[in-house]
N, C-alpha and C. Protein backbone atom coordinates (compact mmCIF):
# COMPACT_ATOMS: atom_id res chain seq x y z
N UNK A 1 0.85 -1.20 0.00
CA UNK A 1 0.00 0.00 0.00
C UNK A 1 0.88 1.25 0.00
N UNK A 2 0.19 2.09 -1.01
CA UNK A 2 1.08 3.57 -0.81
C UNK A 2 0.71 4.57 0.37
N UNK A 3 1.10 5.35 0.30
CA UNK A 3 0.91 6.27 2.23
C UNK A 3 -0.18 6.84 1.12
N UNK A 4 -0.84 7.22 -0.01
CA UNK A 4 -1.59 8.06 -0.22
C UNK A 4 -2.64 6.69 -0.27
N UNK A 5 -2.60 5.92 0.10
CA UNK A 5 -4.29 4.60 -0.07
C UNK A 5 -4.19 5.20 1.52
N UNK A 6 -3.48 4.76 1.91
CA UNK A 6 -3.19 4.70 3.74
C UNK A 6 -3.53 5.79 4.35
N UNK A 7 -3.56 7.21 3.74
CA UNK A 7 -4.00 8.36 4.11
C UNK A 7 -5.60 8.04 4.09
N UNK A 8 -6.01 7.80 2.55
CA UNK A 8 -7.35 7.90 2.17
C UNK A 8 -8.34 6.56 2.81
N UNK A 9 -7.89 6.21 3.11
CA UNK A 9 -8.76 4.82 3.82
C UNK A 9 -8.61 5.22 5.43
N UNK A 10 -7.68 5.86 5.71
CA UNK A 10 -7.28 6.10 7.11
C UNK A 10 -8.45 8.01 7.71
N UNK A 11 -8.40 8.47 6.36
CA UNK A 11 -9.47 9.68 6.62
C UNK A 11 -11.02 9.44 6.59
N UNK A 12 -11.45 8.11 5.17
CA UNK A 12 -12.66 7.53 5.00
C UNK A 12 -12.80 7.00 6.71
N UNK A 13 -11.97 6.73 7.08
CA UNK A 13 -12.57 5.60 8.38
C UNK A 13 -12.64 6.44 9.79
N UNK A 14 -12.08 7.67 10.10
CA UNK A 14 -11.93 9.36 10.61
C UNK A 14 -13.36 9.55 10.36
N UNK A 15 -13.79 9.93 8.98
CA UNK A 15 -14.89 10.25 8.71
C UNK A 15 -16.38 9.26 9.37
N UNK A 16 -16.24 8.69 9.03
CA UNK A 16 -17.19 7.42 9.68
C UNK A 16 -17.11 7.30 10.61
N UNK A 17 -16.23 7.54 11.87
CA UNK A 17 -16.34 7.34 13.27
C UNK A 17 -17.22 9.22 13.71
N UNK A 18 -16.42 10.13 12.84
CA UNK A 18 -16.76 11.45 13.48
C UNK A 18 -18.26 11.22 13.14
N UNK A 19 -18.65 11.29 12.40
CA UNK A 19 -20.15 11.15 11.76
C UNK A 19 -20.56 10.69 12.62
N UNK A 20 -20.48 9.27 13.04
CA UNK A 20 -21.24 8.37 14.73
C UNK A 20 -21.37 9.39 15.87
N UNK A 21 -19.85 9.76 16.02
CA UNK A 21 -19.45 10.54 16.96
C UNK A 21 -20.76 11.92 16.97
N UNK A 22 -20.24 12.49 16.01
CA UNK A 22 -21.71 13.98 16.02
C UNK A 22 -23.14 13.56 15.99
N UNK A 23 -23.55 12.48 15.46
CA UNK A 23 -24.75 11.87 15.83
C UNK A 23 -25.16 11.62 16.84
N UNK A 24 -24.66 11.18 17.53
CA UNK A 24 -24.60 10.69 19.09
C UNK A 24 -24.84 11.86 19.58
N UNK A 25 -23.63 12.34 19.57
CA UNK A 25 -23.91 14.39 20.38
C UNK A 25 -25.12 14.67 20.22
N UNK A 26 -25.52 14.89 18.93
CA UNK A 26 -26.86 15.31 18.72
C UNK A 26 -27.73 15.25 19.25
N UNK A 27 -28.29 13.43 19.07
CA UNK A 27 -29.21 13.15 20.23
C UNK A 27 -29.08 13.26 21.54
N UNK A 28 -28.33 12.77 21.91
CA UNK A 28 -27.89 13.60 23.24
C UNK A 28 -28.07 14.97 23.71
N UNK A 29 -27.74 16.27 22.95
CA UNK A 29 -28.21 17.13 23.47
C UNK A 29 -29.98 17.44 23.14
N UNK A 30 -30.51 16.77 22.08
CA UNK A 30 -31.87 16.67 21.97
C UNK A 30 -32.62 16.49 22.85
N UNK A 31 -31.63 15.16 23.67
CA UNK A 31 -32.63 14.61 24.91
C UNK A 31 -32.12 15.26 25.94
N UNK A 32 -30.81 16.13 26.55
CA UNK A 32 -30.92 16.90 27.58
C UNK A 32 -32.02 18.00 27.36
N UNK A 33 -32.11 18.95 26.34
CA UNK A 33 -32.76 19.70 26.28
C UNK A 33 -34.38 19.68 26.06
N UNK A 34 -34.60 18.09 25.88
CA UNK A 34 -35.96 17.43 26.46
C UNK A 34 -36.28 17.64 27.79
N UNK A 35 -35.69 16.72 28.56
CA UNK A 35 -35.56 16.85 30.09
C UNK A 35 -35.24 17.86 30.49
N UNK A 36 -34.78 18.95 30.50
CA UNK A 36 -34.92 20.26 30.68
C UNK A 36 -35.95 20.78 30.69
N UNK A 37 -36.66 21.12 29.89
CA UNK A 37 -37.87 21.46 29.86
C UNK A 37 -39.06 21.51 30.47
């Protein structure tokens, strides 16, 4: 593998965790600011 597959498979897979990652947040603050209320 070249460092530029290794970059790009290594940012695709960055991307896919952050995405989970901000999803999660999301609902999460959805549902604090439920219960808040």
């Amino acid at each position: 593998m070249t460092m530029d597959q290794i970059m790009a498979e290594g940012g695709l897979f960055l991307g896919i965790e952050w995405a989970i990652f901000w999803q999660k947040g999301v609902a999460d603050v959805a549902a604090v600011r439920k219960h808040t209320e």
